[in-house]
PDB file of N, CA and C in Angstrom:
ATOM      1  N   UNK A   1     241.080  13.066 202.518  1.00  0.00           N
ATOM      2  CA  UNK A   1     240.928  12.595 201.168  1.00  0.00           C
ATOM      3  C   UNK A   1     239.803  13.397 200.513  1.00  0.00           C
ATOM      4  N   UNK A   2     240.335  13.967 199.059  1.00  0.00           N
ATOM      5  CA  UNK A   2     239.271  14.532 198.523  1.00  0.00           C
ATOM      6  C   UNK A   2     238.592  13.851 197.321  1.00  0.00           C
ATOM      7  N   UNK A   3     237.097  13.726 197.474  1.00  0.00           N
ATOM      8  CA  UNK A   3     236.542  13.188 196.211  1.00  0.00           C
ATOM      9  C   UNK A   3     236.186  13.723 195.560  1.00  0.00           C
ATOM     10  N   UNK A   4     236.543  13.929 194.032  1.00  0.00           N
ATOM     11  CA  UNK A   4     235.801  14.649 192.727  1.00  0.00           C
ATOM     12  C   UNK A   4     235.033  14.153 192.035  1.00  0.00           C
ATOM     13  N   UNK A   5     233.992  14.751 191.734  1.00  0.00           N
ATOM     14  CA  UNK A   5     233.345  14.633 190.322  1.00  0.00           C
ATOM     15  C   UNK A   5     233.677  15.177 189.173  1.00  0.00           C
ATOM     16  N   UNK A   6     234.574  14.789 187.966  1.00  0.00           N
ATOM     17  CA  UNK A   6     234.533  15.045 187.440  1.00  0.00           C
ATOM     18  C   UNK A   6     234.070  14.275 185.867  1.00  0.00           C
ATOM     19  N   UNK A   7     233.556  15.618 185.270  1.00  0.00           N
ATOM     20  CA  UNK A   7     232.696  15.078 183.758  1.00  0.00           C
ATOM     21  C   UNK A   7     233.691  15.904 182.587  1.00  0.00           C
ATOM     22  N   UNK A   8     233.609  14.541 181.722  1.00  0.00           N
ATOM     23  CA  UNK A   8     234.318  14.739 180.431  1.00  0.00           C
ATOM     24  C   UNK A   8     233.796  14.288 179.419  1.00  0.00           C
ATOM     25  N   UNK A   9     233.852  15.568 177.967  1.00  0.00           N
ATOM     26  CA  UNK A   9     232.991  15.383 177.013  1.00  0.00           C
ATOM     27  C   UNK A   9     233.982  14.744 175.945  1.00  0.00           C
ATOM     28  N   UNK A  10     233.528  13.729 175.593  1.00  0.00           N
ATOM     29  CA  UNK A  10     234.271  13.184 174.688  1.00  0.00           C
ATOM     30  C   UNK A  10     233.757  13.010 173.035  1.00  0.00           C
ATOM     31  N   UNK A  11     234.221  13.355 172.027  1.00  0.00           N
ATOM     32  CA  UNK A  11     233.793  13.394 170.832  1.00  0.00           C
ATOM     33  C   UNK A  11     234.150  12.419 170.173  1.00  0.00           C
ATOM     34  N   UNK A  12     233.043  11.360 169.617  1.00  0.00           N
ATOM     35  CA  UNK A  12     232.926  10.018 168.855  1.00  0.00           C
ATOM     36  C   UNK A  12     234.107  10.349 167.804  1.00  0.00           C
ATOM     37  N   UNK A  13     234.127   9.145 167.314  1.00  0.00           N
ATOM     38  CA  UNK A  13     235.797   9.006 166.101  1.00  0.00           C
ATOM     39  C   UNK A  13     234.767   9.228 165.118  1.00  0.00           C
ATOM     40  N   UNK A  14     233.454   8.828 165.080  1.00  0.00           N
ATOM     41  CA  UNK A  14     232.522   8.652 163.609  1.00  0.00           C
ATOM     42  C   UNK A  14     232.137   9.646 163.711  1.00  0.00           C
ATOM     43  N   UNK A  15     231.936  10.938 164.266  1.00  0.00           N
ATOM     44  CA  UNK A  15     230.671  11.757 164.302  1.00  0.00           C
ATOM     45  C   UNK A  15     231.249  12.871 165.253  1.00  0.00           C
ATOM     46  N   UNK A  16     230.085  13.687 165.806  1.00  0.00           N
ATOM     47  CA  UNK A  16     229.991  14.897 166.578  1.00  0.00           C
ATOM     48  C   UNK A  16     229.810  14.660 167.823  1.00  0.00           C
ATOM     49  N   UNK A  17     228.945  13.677 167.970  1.00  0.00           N
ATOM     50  CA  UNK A  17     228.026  13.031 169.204  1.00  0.00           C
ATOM     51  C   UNK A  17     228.980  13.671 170.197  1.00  0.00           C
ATOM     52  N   UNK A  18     228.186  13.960 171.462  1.00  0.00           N
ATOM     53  CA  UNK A  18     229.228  13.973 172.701  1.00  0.00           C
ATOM     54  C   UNK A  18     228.528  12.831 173.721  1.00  0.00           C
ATOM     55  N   UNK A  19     229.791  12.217 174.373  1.00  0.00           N
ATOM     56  CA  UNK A  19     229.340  11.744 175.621  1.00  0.00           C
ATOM     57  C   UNK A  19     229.626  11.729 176.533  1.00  0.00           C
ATOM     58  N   UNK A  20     229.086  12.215 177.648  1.00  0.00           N
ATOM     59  CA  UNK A  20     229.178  12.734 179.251  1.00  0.00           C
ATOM     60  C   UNK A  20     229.728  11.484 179.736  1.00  0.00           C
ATOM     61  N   UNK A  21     230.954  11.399 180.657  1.00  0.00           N
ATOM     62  CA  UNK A  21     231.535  10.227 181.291  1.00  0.00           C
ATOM     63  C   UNK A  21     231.449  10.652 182.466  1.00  0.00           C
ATOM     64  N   UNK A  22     231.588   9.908 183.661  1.00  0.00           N
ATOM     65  CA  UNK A  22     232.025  10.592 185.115  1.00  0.00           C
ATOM     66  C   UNK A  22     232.539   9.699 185.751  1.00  0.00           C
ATOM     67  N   UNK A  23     233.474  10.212 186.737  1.00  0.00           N
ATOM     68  CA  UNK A  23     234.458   8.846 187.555  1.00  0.00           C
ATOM     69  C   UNK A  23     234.671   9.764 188.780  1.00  0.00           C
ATOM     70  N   UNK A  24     234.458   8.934 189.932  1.00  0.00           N
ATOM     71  CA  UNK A  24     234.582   9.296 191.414  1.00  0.00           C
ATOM     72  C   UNK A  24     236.754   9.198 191.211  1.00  0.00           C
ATOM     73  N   UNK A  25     237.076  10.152 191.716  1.00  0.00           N
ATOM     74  CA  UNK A  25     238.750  10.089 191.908  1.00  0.00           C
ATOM     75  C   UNK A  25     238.899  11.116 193.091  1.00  0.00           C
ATOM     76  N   UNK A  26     240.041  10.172 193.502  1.00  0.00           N
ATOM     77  CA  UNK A  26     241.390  10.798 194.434  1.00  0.00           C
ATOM     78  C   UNK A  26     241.917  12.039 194.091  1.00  0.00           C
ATOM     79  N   UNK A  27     242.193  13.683 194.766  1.00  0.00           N
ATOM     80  CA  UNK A  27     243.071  14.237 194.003  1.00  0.00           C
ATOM     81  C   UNK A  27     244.345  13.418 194.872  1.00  0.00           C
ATOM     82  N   UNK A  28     245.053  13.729 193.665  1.00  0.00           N
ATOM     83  CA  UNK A  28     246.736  12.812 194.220  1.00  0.00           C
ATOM     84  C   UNK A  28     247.578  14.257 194.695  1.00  0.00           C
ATOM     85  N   UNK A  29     248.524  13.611 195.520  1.00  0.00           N
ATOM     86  CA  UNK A  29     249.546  14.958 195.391  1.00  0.00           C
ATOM     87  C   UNK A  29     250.486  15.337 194.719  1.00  0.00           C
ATOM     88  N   UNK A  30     250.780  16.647 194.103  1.00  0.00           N
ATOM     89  CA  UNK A  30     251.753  16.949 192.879  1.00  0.00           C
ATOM     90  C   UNK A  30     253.592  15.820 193.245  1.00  0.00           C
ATOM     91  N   UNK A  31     253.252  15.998 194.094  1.00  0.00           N
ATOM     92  CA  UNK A  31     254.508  15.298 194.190  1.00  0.00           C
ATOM     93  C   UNK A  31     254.795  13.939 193.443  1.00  0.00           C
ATOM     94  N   UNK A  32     253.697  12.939 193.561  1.00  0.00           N
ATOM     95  CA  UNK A  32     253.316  11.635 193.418  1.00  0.00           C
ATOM     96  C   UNK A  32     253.168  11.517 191.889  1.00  0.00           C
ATOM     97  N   UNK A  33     252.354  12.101 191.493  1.00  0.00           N
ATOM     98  CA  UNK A  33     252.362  12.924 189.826  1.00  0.00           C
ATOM     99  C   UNK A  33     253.660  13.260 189.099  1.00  0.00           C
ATOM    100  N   UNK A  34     254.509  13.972 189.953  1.00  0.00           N
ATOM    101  CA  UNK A  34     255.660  14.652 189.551  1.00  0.00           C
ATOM    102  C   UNK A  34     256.757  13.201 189.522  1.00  0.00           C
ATOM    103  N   UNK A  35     256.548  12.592 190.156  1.00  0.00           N
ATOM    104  CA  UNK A  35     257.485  11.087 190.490  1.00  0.00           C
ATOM    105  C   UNK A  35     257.047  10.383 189.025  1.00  0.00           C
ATOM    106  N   UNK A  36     255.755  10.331 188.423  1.00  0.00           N
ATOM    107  CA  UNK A  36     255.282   9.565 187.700  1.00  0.00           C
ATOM    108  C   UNK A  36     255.182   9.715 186.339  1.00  0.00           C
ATOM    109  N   UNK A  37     254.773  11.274 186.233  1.00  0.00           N
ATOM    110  CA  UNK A  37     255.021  11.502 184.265  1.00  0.00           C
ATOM    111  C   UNK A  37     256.028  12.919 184.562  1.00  0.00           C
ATOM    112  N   UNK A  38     256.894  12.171 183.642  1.00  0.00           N
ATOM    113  CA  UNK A  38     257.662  13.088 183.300  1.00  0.00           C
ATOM    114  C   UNK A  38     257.331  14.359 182.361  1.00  0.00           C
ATOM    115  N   UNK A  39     257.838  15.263 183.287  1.00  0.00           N
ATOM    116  CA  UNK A  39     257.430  16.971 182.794  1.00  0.00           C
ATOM    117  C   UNK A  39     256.101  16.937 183.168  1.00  0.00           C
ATOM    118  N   UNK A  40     255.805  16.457 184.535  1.00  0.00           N
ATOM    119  CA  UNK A  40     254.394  17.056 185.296  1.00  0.00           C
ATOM    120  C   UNK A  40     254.281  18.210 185.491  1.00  0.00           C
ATOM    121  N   UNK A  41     253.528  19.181 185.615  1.00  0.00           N
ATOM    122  CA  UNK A  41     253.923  20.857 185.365  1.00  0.00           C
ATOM    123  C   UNK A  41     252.789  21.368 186.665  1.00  0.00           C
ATOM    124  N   UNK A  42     252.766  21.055 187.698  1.00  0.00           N
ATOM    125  CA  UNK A  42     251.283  21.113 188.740  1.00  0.00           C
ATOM    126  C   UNK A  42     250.897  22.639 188.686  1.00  0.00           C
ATOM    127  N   UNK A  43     251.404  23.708 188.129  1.00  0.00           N
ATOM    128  CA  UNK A  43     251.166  25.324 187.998  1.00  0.00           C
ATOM    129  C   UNK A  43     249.900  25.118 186.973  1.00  0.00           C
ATOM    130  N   UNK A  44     250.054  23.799 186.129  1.00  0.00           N
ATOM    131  CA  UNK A  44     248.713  24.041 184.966  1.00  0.00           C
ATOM    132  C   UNK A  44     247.847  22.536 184.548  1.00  0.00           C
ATOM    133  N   UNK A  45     248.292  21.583 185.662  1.00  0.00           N
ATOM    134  CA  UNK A  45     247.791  20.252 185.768  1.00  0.00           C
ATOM    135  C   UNK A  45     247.317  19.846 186.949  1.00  0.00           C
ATOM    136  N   UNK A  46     246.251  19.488 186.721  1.00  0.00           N
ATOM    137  CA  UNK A  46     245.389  18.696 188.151  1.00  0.00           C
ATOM    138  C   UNK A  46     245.486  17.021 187.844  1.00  0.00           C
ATOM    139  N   UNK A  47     246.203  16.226 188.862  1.00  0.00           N
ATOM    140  CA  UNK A  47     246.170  15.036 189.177  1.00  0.00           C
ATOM    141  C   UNK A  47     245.142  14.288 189.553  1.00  0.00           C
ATOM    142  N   UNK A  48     244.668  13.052 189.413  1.00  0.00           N
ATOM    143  CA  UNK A  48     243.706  12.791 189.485  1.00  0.00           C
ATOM    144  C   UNK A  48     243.269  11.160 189.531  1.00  0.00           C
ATOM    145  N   UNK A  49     243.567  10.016 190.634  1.00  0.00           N
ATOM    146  CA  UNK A  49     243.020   8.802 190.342  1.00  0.00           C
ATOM    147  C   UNK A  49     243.463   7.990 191.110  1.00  0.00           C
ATOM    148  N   UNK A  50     243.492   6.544 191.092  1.00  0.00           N
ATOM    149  CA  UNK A  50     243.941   5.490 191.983  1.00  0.00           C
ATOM    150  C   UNK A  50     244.287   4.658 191.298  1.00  0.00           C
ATOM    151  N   UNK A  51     246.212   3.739 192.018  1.00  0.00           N
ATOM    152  CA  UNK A  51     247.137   3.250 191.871  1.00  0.00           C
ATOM    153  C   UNK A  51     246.804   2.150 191.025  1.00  0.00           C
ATOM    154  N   UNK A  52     245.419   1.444 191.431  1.00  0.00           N
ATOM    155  CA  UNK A  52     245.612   0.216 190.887  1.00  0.00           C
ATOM    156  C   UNK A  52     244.417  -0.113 190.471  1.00  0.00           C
ATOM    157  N   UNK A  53     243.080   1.287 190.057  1.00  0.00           N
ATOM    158  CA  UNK A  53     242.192   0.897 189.368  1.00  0.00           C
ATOM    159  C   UNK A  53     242.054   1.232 188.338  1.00  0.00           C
ATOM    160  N   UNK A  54     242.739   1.848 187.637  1.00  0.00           N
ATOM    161  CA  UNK A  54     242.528   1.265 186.006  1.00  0.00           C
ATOM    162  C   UNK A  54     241.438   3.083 186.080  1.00  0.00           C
ATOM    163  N   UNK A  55     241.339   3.867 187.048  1.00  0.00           N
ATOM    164  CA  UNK A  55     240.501   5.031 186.863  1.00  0.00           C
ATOM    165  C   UNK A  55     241.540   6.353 186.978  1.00  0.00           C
ATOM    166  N   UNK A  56     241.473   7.131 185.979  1.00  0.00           N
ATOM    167  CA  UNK A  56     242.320   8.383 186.543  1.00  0.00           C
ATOM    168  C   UNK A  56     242.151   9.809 185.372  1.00  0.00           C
ATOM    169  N   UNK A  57     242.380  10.791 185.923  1.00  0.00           N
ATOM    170  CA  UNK A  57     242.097  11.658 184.974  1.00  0.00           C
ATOM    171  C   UNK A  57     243.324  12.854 184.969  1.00  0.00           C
ATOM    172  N   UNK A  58     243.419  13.422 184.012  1.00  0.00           N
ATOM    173  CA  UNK A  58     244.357  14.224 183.616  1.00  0.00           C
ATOM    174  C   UNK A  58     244.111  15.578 182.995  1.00  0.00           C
ATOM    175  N   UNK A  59     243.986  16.780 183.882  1.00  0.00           N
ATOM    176  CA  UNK A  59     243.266  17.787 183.035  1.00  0.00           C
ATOM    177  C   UNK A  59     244.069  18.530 183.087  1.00  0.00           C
ATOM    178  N   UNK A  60     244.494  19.402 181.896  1.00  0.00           N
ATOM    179  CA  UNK A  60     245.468  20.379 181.534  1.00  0.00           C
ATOM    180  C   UNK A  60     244.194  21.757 181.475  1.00  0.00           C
ATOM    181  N   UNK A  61     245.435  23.123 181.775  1.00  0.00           N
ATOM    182  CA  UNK A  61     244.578  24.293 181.763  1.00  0.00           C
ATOM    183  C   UNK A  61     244.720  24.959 180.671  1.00  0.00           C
TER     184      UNK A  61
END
């Protein structure tokens, strides 16, 4: 099992502000991904989270 750190900058709806988020995740396997959203593309998407916590991330290249 691999654990990531990953950080994402997110830009306020009111403003410029950024804010640094971070969430401990699972990488999943493309397969599991590929079962789940349709037109998963794993050549330019990293999977990313767990089944039943409400945590997951989705990064396109």
């Amino acid at each position: 099992m691999v654990i990531i750190l990953i950080y994402m900058y997110l830009i306020a709806v009111t403003g410029t502000e950024e804010v640094m988020n971070q969430v401990d995740l699972t990488i999943v396997d493309d397969s599991v991904c590929a079962n789940r959203y349709k037109g998963y593309m794993p050549n330019n998407k990293l999977c990313a989270g767990y089944e039943n916590q409400h945590k997951n991330f989705c990064w396109v290249n």
